[in-house]
C-alpha atoms as a PDB file:
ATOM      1  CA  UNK A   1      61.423-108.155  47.927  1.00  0.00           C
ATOM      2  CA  UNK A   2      62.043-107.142  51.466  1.00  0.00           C
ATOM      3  CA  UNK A   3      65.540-107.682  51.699  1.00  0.00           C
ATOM      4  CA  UNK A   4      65.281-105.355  48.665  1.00  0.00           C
ATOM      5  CA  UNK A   5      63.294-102.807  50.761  1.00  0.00           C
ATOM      6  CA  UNK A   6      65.412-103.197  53.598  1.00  0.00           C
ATOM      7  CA  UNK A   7      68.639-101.986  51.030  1.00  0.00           C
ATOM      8  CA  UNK A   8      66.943 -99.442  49.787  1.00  0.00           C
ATOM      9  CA  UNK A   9      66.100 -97.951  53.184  1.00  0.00           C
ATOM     10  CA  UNK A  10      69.063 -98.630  54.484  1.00  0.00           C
ATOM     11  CA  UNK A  11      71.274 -96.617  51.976  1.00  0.00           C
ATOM     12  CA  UNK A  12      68.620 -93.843  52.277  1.00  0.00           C
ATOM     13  CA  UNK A  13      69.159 -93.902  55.649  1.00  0.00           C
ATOM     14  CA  UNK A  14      73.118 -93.463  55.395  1.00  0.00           C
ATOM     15  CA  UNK A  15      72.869 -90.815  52.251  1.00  0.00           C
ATOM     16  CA  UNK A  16      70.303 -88.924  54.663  1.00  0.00           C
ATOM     17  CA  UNK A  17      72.998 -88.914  57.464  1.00  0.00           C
ATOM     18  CA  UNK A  18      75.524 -87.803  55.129  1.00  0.00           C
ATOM     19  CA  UNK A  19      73.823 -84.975  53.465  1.00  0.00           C
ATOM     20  CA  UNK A  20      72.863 -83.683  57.740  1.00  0.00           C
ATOM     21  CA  UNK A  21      76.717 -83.696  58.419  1.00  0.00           C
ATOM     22  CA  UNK A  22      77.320 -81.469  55.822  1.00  0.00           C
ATOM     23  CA  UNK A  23      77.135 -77.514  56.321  1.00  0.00           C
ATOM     24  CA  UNK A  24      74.123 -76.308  55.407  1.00  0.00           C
ATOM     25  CA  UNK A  25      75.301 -73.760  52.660  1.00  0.00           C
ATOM     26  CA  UNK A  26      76.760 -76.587  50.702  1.00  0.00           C
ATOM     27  CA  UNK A  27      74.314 -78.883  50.891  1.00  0.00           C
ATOM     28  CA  UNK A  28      72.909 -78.323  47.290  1.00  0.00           C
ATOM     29  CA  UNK A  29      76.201 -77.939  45.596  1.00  0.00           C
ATOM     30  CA  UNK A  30      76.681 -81.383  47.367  1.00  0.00           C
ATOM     31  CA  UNK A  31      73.568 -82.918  46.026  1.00  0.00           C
ATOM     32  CA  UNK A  32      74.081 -81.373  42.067  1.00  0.00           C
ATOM     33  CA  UNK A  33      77.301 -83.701  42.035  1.00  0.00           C
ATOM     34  CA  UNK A  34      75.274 -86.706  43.037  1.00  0.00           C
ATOM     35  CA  UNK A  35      72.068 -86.311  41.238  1.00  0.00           C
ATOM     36  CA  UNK A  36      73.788 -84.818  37.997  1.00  0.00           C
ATOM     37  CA  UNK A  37      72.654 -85.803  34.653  1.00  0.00           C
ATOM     38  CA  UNK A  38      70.743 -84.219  31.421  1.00  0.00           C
ATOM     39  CA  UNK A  39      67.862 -85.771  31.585  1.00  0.00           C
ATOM     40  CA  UNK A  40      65.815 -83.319  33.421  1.00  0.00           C
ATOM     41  CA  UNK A  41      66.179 -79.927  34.563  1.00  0.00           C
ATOM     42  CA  UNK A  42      64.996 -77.987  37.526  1.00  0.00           C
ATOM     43  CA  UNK A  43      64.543 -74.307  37.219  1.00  0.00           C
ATOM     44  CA  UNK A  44      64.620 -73.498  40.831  1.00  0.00           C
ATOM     45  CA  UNK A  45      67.941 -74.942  41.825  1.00  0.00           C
ATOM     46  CA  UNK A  46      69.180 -74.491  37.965  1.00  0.00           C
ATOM     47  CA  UNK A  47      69.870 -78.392  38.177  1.00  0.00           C
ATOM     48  CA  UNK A  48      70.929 -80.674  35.783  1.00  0.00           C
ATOM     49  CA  UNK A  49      69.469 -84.001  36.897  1.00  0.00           C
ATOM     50  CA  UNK A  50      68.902 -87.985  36.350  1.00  0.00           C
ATOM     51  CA  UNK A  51      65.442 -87.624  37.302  1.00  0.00           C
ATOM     52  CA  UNK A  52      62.465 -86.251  39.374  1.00  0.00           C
ATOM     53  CA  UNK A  53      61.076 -88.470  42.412  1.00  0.00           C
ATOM     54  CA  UNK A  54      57.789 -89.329  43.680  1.00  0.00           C
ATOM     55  CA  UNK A  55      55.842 -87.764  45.945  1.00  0.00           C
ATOM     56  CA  UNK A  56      54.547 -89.534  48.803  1.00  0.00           C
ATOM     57  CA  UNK A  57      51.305 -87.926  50.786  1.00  0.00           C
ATOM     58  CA  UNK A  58      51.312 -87.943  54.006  1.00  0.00           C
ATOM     59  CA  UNK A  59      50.134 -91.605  55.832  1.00  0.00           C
ATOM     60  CA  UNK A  60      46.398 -89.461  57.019  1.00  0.00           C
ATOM     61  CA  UNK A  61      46.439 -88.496  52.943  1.00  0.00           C
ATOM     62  CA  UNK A  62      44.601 -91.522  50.843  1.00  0.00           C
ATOM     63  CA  UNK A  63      46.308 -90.680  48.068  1.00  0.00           C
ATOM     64  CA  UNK A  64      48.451 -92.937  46.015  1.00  0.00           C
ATOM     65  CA  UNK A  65      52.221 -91.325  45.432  1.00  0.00           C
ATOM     66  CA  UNK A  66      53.130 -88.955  42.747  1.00  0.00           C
ATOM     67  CA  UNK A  67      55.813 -90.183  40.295  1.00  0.00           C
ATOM     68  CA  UNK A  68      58.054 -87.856  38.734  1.00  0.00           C
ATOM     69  CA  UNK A  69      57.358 -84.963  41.217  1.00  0.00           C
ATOM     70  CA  UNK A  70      60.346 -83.980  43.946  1.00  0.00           C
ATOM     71  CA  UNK A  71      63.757 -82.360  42.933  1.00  0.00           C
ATOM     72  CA  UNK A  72      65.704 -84.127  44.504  1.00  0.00           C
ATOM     73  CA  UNK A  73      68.354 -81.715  45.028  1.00  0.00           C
ATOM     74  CA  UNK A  74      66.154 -78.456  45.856  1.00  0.00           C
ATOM     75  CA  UNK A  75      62.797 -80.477  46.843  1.00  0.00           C
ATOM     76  CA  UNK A  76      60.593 -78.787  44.792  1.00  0.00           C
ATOM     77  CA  UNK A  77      57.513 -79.962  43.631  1.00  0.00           C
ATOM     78  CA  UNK A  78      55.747 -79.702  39.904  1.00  0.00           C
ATOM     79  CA  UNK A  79      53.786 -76.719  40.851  1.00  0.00           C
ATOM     80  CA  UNK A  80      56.415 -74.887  42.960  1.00  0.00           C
ATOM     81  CA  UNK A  81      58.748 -74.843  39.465  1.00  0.00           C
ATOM     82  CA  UNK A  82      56.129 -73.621  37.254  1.00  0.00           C
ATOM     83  CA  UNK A  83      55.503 -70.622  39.724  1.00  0.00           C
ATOM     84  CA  UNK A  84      59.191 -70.094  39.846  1.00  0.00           C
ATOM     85  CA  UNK A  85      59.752 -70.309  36.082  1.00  0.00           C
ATOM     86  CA  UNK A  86      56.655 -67.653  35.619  1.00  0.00           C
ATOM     87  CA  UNK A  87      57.783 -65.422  38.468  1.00  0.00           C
ATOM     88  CA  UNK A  88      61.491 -65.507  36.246  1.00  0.00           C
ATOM     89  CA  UNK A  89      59.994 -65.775  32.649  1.00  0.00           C
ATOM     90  CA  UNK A  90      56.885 -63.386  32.745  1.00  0.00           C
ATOM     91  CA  UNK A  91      56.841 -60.929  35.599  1.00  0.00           C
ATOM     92  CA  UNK A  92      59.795 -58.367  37.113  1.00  0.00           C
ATOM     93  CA  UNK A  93      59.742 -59.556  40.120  1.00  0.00           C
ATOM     94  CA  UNK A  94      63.080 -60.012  40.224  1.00  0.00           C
ATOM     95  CA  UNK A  95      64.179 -56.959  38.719  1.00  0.00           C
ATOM     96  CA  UNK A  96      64.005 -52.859  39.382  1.00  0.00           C
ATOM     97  CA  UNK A  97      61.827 -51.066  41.161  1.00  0.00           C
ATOM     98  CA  UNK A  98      62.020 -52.311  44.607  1.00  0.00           C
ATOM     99  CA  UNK A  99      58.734 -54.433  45.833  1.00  0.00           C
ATOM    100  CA  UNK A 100      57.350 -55.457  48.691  1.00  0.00           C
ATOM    101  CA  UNK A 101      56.123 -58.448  49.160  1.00  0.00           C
ATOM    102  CA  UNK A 102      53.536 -60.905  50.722  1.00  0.00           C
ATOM    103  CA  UNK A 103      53.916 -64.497  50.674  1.00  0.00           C
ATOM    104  CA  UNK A 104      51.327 -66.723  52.112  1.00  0.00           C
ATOM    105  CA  UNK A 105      51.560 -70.176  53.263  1.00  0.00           C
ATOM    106  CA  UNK A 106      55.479 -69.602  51.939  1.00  0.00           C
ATOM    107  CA  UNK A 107      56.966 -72.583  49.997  1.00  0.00           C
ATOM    108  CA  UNK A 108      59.996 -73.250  51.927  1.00  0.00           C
ATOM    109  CA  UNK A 109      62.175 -73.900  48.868  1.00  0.00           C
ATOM    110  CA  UNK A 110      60.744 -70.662  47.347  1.00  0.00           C
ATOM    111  CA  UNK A 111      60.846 -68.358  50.004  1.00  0.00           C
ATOM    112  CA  UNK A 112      64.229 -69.003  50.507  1.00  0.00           C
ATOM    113  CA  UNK A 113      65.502 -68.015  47.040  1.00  0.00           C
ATOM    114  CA  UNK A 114      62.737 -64.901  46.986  1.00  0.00           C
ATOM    115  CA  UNK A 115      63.837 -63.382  50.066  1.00  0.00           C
ATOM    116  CA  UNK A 116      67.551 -63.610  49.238  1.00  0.00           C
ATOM    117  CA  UNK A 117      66.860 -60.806  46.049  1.00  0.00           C
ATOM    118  CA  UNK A 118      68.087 -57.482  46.180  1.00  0.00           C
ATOM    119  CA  UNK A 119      65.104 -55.875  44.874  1.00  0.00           C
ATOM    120  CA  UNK A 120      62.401 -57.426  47.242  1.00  0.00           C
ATOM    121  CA  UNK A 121      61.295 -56.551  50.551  1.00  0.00           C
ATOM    122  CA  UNK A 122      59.898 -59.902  51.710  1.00  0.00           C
ATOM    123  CA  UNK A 123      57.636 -60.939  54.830  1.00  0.00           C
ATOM    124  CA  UNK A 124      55.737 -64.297  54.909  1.00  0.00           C
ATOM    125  CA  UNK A 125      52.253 -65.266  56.969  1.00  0.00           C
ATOM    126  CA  UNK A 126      50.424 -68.424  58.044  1.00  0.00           C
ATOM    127  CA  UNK A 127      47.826 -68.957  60.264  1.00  0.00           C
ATOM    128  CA  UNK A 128      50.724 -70.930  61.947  1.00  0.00           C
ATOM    129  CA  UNK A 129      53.414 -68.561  63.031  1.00  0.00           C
ATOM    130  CA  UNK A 130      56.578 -71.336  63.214  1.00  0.00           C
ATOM    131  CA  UNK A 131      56.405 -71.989  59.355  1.00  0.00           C
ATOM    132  CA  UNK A 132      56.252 -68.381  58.145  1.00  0.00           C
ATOM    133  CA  UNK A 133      57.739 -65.006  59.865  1.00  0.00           C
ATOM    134  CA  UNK A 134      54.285 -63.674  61.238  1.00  0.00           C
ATOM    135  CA  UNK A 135      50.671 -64.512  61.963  1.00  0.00           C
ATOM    136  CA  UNK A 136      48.071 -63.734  59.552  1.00  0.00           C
ATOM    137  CA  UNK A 137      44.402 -64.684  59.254  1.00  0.00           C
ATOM    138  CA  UNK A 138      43.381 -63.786  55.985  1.00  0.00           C
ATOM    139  CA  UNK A 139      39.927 -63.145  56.832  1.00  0.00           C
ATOM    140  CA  UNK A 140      41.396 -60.638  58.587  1.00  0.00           C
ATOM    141  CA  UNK A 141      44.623 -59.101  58.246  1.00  0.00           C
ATOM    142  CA  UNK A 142      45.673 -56.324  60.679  1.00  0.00           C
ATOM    143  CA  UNK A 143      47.495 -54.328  58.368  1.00  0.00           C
ATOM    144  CA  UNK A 144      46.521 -50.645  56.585  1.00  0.00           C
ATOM    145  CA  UNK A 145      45.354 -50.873  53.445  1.00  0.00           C
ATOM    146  CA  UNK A 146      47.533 -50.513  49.910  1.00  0.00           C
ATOM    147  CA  UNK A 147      50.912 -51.795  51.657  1.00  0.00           C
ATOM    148  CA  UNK A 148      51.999 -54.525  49.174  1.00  0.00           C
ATOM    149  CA  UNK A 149      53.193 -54.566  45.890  1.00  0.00           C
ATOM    150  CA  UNK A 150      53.090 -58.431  45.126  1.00  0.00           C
ATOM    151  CA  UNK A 151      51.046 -60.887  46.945  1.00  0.00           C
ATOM    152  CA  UNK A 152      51.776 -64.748  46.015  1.00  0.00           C
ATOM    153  CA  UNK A 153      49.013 -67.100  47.423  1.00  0.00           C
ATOM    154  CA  UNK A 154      49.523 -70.402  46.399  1.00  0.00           C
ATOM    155  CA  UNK A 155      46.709 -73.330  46.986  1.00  0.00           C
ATOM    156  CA  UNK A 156      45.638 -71.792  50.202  1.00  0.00           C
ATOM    157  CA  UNK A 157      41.294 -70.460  49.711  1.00  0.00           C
ATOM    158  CA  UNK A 158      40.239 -74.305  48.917  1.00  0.00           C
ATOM    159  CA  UNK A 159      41.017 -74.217  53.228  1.00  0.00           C
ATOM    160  CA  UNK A 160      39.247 -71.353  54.148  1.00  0.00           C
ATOM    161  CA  UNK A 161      35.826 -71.615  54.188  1.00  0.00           C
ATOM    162  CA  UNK A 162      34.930 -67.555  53.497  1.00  0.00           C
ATOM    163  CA  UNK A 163      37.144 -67.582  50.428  1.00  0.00           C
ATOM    164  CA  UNK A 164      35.494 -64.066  49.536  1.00  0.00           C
ATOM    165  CA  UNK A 165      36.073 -62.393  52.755  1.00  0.00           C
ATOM    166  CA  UNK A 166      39.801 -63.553  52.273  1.00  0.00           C
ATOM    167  CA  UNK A 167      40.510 -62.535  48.505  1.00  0.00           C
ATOM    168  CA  UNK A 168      39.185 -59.080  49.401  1.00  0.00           C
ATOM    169  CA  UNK A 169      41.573 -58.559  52.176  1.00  0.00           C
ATOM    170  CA  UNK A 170      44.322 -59.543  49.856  1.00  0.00           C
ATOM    171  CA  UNK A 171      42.573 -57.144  47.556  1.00  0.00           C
ATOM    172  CA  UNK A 172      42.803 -54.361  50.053  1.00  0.00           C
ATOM    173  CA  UNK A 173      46.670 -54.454  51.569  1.00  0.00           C
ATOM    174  CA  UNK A 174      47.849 -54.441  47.540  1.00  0.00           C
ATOM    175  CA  UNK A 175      48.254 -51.149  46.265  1.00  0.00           C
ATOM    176  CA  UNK A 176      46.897 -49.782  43.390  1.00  0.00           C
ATOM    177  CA  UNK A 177      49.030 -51.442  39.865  1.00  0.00           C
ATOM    178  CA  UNK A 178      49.917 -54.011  42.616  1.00  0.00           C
ATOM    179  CA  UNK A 179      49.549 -57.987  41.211  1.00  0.00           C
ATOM    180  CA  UNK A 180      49.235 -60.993  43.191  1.00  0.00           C
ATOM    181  CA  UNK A 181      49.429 -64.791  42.038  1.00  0.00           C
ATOM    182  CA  UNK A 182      46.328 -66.844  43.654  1.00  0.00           C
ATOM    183  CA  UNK A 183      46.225 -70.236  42.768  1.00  0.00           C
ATOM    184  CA  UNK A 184      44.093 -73.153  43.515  1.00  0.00           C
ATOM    185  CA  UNK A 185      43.435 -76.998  42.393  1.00  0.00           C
ATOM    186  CA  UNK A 186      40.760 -76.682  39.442  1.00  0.00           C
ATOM    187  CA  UNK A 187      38.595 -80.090  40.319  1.00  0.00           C
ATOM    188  CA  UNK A 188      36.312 -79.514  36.910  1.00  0.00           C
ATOM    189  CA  UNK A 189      33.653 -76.750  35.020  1.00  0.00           C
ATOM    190  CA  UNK A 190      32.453 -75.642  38.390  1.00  0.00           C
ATOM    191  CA  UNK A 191      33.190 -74.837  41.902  1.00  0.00           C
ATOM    192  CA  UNK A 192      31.711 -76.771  44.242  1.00  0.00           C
ATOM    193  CA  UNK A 193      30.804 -77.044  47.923  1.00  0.00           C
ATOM    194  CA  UNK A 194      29.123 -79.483  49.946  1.00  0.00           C
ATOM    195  CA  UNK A 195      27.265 -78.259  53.289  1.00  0.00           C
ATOM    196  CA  UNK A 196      26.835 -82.187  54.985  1.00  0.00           C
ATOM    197  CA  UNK A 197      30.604 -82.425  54.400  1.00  0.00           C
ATOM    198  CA  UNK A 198      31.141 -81.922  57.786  1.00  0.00           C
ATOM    199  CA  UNK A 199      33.926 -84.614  59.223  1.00  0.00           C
ATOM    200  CA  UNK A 200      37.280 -84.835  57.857  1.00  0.00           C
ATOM    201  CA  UNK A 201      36.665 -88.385  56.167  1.00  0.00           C
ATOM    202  CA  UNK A 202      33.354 -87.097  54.415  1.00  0.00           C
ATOM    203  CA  UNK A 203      35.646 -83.978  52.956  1.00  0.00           C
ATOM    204  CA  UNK A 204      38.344 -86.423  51.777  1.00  0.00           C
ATOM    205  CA  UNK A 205      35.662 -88.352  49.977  1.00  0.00           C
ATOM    206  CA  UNK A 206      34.590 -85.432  48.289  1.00  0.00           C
ATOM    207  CA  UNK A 207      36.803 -82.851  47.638  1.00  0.00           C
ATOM    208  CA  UNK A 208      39.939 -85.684  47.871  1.00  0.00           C
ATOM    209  CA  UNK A 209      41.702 -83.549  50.898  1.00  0.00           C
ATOM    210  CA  UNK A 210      40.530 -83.697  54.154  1.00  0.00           C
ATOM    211  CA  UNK A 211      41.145 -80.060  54.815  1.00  0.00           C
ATOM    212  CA  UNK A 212      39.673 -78.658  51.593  1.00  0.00           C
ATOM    213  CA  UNK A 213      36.267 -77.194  52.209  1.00  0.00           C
ATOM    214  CA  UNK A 214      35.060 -76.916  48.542  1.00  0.00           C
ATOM    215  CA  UNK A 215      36.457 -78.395  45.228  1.00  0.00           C
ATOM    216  CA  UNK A 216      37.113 -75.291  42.791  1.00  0.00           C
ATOM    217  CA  UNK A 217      36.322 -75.121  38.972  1.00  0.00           C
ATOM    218  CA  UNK A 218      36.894 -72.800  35.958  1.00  0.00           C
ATOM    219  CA  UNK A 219      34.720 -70.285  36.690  1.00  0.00           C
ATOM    220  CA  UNK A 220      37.167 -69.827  39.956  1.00  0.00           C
ATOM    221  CA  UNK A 221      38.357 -67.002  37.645  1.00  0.00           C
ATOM    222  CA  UNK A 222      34.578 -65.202  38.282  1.00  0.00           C
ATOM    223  CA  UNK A 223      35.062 -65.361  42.663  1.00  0.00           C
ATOM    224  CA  UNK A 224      38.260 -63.445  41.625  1.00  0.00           C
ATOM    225  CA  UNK A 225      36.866 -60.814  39.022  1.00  0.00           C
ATOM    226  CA  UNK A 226      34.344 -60.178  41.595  1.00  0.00           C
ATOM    227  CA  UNK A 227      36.503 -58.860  44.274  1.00  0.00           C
ATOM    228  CA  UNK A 228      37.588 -56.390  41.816  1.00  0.00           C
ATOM    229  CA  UNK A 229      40.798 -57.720  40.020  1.00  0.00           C
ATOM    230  CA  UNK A 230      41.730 -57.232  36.422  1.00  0.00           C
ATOM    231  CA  UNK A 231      42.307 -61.727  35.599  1.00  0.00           C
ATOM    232  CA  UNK A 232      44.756 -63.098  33.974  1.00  0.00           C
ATOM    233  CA  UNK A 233      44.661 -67.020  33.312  1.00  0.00           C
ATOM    234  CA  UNK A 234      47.512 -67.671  31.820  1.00  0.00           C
ATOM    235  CA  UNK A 235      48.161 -71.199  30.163  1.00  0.00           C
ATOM    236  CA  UNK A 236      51.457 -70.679  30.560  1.00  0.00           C
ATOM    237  CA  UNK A 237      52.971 -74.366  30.979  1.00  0.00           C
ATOM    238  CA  UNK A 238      51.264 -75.283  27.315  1.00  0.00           C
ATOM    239  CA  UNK A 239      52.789 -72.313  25.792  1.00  0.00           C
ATOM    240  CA  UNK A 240      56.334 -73.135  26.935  1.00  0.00           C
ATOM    241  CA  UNK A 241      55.103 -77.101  25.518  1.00  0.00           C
ATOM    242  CA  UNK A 242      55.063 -80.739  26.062  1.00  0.00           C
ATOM    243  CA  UNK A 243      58.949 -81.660  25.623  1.00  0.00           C
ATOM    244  CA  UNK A 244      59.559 -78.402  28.138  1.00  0.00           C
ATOM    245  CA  UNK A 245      57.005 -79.640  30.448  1.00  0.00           C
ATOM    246  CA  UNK A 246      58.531 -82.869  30.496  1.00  0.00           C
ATOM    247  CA  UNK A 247      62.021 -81.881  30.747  1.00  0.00           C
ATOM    248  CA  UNK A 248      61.079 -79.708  33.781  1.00  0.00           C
ATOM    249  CA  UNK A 249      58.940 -82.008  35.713  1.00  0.00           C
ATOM    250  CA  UNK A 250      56.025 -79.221  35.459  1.00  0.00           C
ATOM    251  CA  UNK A 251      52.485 -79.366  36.139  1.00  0.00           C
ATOM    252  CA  UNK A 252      50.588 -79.722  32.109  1.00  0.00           C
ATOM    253  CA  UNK A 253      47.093 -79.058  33.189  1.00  0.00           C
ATOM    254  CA  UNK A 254      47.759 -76.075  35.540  1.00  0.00           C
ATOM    255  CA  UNK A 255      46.907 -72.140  34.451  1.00  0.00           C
ATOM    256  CA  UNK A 256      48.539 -69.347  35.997  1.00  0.00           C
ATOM    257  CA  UNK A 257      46.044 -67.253  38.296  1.00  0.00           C
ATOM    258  CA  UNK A 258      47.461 -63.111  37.457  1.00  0.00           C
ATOM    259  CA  UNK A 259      45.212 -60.833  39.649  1.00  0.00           C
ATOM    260  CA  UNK A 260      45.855 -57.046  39.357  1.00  0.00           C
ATOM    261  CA  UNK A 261      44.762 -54.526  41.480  1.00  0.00           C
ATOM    262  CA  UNK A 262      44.009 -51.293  38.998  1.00  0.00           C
ATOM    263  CA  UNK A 263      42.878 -48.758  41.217  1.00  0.00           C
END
C-alpha cells in the first residue's frame, strides 16, 4: 500500500511539473486532451471529462475529503459550477446592457472567465487585498451609494459576525433594479448562533468550520427580505434534475439566493 502511495505521488508530482512548464494560456487546452472523456461535463471550462476529483480540506479542516468534487481541468468545485451554469442559464449577465460588477471573496476560476466578458465592468474585494483587486470590509464599504449593477457574494456572511450590517451595505452600493447572488451553507430549519463559541475548536464543533460564526437555516431567506430585497430562492439544480446534476458534478441540495434591489 505504500509503495502504491509512493507511485501515485510520484506521477502527481511529475504531471504537476509538466503542466508548470507549460505557458500559462495553454494550460487548459493541455489538460482537456488528458482528462477527456464523456462521462462528465464541466460547464465552466465546457469540458468533456473521465471524472470529477475529491476535495481535500485543508490539514486545520476536520473534515473528511469530498469525492466527486474538483474539475480537474478548470478546478472548480460543485458549487462554483452551479453558480456559473445559473449566471449562463438564468440571468443576462453575460449579455447587453453593460454592468458593473462586484465580486466578493472572488472564485479564482470564476473571476477569471467573468472579467474576460465584453459586457462587464468587473472589480473584486476581500478583506485580504492579495486575493482580490481591492480592500473591502463589508461592514463598511467606502464607496457612494447605488454604484453596482450585480453583486455576487458567495459563502462569505456565515464569517462575519454582523451579517446585517454587511447585507445592507451590499444593499446600498446596488442600484435600484440592481440583483446580487448571496449565498450561504443552509445547516437546517433555522439559523443559529452560539455566544460561548468563542475559540476556534469550540466553532468547529459547532458550526463544523472554525471560522464560521453561526450555522444558517431556511429562514436565511427572512435576514435577507429584511434588508429590503425582493428574494428569490431558486431550486434551480432540482429543476435542471438528478442525471444533470450528476453529469455536472453539481451541488443537489443547494438553492440559488436572487436578491433584487427594487427601489
Amino acid at each position: 500500500m505504500v509503495v502504491k502511495d509512493s507511485i501515485k505521488t510520484f506521477k502527481k508530482f511529475l504531471f504537476e511539473g509538466a503542466v508548470k512548464s507549460i505557458p500559462f494560456k495553454y494550460r487548459e487546452k493541455f489538460k482537456k486532451k488528458i482528462f477527456y472523456g464523456k462521462i462528465k461535463f464541466c460547464p465552466v471550462c465546457n469540458s468533456e471529462i473521465k471524472k470529477f476529483y475529491t476535495y481535500y480540506f485543508p490539514p486545520n479542516i476536520k473534515i473528511g475529503p469530498r469525492p466527486d468534487a474538483v474539475c480537474p481541468v478548470c478546478g472548480s468545485i460543485e458549487r462554483e459550477r452551479l453558480l456559473w451554469l445559473y449566471l449562463e442559464k438564468c440571468t443576462d449577465l453575460f449579455n447587453k446592457p453593460q454592468k458593473k460588477l462586484l465580486h466578493i471573496a472572488p472564485e479564482i476560476v470564476l473571476a477569471d472567465r467573468i472579467k474576460k466578458n465584453e459586457f462587464i465592468e468587473y472589480l473584486s474585494a476581500d478583506l485580504d487585498p492579495k486575493r482580490a483587486m481591492i480592500y473591502m470590509d463589508l461592514t463598511d464599504i467606502k464607496m457612494h451609494d447605488n454604484i453596482f449593477d450585480v453583486v455576487i457574494c458567495n459563502h462569505v456572511f456565515e464569517h462575519i459576525p454582523d451579517h446585517k450590517k454587511a447585507m445592507q451595505e451590499i444593499y446600498r452600493i446596488l442600484k435600484p433594479k440592481g440583483w446580487a447572488i448571496l449565498q450561504v451553507p443552509i445547516l437546517g430549519e433555522y439559523t443559529f448562533e452560539d455566544s460561548k463559541a468563542i475559540t476556534p475548536e469550540d466553532r468547529e464543533k459547532i458550526y463544523g468550520f472554525a471560522e464560521h460564526v453561526r450555522g444558517y437555516g431556511k429562514d436565511y431567506k427572512d435576514f435577507l427580505t429584511g434588508t429590503g430585497f425582493i428574494v428569490k430562492v431558486d431550486d434551480f439544480a432540482k429543476k435542471i434534475g438528478d442525471k444533470a446534476i450528476r453529469y455536472m458534478g453539481l451541488p443537489e441540495n443547494e438553492d440559488i439566493y436572487f436578491c433584487t434591489k427594487v427601489f
